[in-house]
C-alpha atoms as a PDB file:
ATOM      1  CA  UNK A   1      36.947   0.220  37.041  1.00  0.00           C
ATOM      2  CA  UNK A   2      40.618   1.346  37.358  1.00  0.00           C
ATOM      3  CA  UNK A   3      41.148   5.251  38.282  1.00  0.00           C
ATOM      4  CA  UNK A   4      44.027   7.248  37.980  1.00  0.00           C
ATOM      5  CA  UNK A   5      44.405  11.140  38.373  1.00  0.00           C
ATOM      6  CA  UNK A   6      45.809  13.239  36.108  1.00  0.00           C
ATOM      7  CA  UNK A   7      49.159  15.604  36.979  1.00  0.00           C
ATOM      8  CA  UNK A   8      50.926  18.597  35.137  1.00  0.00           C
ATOM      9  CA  UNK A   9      52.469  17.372  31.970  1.00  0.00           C
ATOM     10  CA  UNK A  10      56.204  17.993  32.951  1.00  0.00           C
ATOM     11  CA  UNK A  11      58.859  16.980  30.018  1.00  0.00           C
ATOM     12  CA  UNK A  12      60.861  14.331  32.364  1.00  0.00           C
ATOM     13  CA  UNK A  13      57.617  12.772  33.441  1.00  0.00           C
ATOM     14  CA  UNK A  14      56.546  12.963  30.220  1.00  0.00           C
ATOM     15  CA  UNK A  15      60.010  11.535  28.932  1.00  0.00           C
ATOM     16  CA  UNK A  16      59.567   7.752  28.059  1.00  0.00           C
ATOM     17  CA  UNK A  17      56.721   8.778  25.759  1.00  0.00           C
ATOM     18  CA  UNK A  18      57.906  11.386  23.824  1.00  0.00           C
ATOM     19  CA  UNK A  19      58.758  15.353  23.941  1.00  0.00           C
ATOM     20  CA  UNK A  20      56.846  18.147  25.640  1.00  0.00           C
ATOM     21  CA  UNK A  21      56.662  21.076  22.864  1.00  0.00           C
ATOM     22  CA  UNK A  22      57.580  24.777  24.893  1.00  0.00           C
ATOM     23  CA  UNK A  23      58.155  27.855  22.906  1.00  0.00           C
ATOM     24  CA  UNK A  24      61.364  29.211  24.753  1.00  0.00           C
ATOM     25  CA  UNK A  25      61.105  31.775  27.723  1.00  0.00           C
ATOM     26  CA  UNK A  26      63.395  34.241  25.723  1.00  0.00           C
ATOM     27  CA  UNK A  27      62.946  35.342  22.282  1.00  0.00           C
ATOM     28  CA  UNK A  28      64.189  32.740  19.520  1.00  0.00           C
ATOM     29  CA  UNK A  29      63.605  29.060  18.465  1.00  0.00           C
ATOM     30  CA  UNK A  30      63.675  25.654  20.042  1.00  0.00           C
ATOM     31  CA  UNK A  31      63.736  23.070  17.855  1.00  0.00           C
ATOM     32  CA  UNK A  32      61.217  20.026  19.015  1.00  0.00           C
ATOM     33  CA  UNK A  33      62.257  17.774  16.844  1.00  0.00           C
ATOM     34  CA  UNK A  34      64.108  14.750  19.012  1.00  0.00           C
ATOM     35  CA  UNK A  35      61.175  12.627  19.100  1.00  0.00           C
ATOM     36  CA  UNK A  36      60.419  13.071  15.190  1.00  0.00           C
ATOM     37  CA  UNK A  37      60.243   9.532  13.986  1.00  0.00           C
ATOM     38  CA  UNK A  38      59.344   7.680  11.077  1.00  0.00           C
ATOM     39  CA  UNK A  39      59.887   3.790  10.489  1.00  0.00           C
ATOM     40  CA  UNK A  40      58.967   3.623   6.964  1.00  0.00           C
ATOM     41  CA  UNK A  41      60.542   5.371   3.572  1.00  0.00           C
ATOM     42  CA  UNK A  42      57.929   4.901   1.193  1.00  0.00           C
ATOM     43  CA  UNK A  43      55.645   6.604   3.986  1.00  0.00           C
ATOM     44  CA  UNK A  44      55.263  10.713   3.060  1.00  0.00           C
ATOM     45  CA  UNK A  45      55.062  13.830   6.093  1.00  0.00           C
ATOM     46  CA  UNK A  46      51.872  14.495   7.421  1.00  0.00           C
ATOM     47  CA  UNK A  47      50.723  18.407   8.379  1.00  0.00           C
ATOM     48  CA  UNK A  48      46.475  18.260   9.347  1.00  0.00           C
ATOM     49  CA  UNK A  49      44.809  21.129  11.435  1.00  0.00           C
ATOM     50  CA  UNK A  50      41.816  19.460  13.758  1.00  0.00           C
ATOM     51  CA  UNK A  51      39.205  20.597  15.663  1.00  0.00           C
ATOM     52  CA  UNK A  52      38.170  19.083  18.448  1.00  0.00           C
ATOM     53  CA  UNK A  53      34.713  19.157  20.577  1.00  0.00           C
ATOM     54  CA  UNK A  54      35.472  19.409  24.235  1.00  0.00           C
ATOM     55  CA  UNK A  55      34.634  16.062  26.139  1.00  0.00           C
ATOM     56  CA  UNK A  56      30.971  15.772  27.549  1.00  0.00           C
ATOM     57  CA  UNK A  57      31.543  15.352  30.846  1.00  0.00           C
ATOM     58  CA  UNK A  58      34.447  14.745  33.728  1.00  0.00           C
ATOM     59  CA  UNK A  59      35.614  12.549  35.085  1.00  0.00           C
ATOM     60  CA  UNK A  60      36.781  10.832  31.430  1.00  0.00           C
ATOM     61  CA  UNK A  61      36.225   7.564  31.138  1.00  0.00           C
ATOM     62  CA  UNK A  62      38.931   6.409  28.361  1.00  0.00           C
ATOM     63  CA  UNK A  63      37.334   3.059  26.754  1.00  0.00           C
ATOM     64  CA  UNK A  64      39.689   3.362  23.341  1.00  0.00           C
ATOM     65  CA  UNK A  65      43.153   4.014  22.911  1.00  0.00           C
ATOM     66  CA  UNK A  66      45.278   4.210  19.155  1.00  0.00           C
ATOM     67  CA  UNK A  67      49.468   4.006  18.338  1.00  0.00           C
ATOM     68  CA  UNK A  68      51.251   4.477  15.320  1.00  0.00           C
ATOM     69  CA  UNK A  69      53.521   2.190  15.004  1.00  0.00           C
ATOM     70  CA  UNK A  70      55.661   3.590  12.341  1.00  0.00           C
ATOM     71  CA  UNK A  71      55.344   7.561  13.120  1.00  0.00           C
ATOM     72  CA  UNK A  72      55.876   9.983  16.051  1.00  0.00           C
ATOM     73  CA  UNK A  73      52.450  11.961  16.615  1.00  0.00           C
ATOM     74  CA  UNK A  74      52.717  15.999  17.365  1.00  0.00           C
ATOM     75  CA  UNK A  75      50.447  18.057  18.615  1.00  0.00           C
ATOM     76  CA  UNK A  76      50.995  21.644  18.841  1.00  0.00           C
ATOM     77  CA  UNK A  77      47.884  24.101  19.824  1.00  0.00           C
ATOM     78  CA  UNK A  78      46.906  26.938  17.727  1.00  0.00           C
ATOM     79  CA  UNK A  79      44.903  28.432  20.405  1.00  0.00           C
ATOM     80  CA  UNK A  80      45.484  28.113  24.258  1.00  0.00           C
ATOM     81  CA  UNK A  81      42.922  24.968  25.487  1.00  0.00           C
ATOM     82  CA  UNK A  82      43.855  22.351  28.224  1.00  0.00           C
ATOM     83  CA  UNK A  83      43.818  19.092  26.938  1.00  0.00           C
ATOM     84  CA  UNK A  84      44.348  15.459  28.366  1.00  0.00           C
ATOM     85  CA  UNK A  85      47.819  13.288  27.460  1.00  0.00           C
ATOM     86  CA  UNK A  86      46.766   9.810  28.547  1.00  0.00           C
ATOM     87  CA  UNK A  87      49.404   7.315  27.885  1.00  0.00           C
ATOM     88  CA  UNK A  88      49.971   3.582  28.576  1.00  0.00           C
ATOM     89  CA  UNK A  89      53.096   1.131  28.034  1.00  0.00           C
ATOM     90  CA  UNK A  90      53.261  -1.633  25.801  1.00  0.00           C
ATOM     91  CA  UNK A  91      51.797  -5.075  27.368  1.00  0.00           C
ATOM     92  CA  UNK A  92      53.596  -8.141  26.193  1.00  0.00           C
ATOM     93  CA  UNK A  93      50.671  -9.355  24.469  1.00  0.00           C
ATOM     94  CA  UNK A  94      51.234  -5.605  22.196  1.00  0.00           C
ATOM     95  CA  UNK A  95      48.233  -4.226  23.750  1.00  0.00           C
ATOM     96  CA  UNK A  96      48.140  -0.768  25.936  1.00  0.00           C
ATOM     97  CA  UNK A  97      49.172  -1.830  29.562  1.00  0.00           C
ATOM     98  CA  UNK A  98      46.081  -0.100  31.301  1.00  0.00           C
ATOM     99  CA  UNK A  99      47.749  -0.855  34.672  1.00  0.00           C
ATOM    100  CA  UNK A 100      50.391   1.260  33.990  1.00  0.00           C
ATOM    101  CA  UNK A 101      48.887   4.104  32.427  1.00  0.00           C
ATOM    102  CA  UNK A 102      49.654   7.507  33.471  1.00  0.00           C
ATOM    103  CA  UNK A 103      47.688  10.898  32.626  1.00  0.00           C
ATOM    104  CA  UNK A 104      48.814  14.231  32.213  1.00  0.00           C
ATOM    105  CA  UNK A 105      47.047  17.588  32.309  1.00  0.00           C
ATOM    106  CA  UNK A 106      48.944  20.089  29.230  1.00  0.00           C
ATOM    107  CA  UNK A 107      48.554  23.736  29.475  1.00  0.00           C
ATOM    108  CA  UNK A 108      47.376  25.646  26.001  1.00  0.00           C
ATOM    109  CA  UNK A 109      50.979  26.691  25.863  1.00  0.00           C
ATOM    110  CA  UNK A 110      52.694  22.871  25.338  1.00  0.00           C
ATOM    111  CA  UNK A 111      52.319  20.692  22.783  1.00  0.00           C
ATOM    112  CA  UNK A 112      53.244  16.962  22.796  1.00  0.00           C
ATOM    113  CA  UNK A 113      55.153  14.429  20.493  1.00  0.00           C
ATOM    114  CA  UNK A 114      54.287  10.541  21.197  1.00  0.00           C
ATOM    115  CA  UNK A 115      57.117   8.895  20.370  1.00  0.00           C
ATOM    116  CA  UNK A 116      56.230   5.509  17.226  1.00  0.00           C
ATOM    117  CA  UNK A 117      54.444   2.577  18.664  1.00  0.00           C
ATOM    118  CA  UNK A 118      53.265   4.670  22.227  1.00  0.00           C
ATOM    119  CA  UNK A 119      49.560   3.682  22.967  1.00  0.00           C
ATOM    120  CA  UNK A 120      47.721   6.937  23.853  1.00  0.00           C
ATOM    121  CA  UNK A 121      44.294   7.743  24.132  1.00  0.00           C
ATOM    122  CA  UNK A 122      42.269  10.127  21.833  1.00  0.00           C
ATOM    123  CA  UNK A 123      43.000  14.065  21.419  1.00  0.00           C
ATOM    124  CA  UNK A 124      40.770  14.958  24.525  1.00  0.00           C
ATOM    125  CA  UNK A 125      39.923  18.665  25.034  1.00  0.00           C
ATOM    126  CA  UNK A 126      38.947  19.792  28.344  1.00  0.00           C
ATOM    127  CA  UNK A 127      36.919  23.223  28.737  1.00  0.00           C
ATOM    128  CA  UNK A 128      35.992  24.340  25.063  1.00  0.00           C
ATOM    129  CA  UNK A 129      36.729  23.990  21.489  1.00  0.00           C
ATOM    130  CA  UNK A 130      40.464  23.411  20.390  1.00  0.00           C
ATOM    131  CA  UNK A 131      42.545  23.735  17.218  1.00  0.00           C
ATOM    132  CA  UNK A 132      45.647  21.791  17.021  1.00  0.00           C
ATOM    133  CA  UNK A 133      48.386  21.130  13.800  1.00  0.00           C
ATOM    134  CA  UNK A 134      49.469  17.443  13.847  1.00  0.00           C
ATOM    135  CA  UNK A 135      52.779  16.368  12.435  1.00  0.00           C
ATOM    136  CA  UNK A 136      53.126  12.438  11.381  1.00  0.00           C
ATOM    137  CA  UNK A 137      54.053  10.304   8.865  1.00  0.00           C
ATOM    138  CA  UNK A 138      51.729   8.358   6.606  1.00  0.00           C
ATOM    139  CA  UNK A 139      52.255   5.412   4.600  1.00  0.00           C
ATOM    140  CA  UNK A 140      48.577   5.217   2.752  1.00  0.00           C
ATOM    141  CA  UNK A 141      48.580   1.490   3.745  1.00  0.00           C
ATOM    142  CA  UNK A 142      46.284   0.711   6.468  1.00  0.00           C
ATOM    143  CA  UNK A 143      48.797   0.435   9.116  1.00  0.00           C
ATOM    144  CA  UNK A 144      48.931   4.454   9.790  1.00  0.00           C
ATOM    145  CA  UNK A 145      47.301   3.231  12.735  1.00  0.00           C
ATOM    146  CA  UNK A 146      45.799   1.458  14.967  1.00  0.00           C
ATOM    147  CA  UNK A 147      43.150   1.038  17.643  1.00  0.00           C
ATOM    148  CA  UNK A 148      42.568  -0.710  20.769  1.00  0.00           C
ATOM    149  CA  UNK A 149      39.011  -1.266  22.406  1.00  0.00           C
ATOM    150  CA  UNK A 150      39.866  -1.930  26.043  1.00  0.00           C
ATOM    151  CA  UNK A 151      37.932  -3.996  28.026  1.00  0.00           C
ATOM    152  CA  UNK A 152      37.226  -1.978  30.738  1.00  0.00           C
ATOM    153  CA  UNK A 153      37.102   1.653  30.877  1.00  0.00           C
ATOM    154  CA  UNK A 154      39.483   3.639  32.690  1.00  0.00           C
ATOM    155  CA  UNK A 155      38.740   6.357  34.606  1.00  0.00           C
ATOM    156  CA  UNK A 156      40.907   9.911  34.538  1.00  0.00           C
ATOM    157  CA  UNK A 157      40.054  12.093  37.181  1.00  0.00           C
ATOM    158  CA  UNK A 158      41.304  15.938  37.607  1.00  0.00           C
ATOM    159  CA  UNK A 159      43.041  18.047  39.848  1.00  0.00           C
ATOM    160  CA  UNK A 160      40.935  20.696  41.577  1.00  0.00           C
END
């Protein structure tokens, strides 16, 4: 099994995936939307509120992992929780490109935007109970998305 450790989400690390969501330092607005995408008109904006159970236990081991190929995903937490951004590359063969995966640890003060078509596992809360509001498109015909069984787990371990 393949193990990687996860590191501070940071926006240029984060960069070829999509956009790390800050509110600004001073008072006013930021707007987050450069990594807003959607690949299909007849497909209609998408605002859900989840919540999600913690995960049992650490280290993760990732054995699924979705895209959308026609939207941008955002995730923006209504309450602060740590939560995992695992992310992998497009393989030639269009599957996630486990080799080159890379995890990230986000704060409960950053949100994320995956960019259309970026394989990423899961919304994985770490220490308790999280609310988030997702932004995406959907088109209502079974290619909102997609998921990939991989063939052998991955294993995301954590930063003391």
């Amino acid at each position: 099994m393949h193990t990687i450790k996860a590191e501070p989400l940071t926006a240029a690390d984060f960069a070829p995936y999509g956009e790390v969501l800050e509110a600004p330092a001073e008072f006013g607005r930021v707007h987050c939307d450069g990594s807003l995408s959607n690949g299909r008109a007849a497909a209609r904006p998408s605002l859900s509120i989840a919540h999600v159970k913690p995960v049992d236990a650490l280290p993760l081991r990732a054995v699924m992992m979705e895209r959308h190929e026609f939207s941008s995903q955002s995730f923006v937490p209504l309450e602060p929780v740590r939560y995992l951004v695992l992310v992998a590359p497009t393989a030639a063969d269009g599957r996630p490109d486990m080799s080159a995966a890379r995890a990230f640890l986000a704060s409960g003060q950053q949100g994320i935007t995956y960019r259309q078509d970026v394989w990423h596992h899961p919304m994985t809360v770490l220490d308790r109970p999280g609310r988030f509001a997702i932004v995406m498109w959907l088109g209502g015909d079974g290619k909102d998305e997609e998921f990939h069984k991989l063939a052998e787990p991955l294993e995301v371990v954590f930063p003391a």
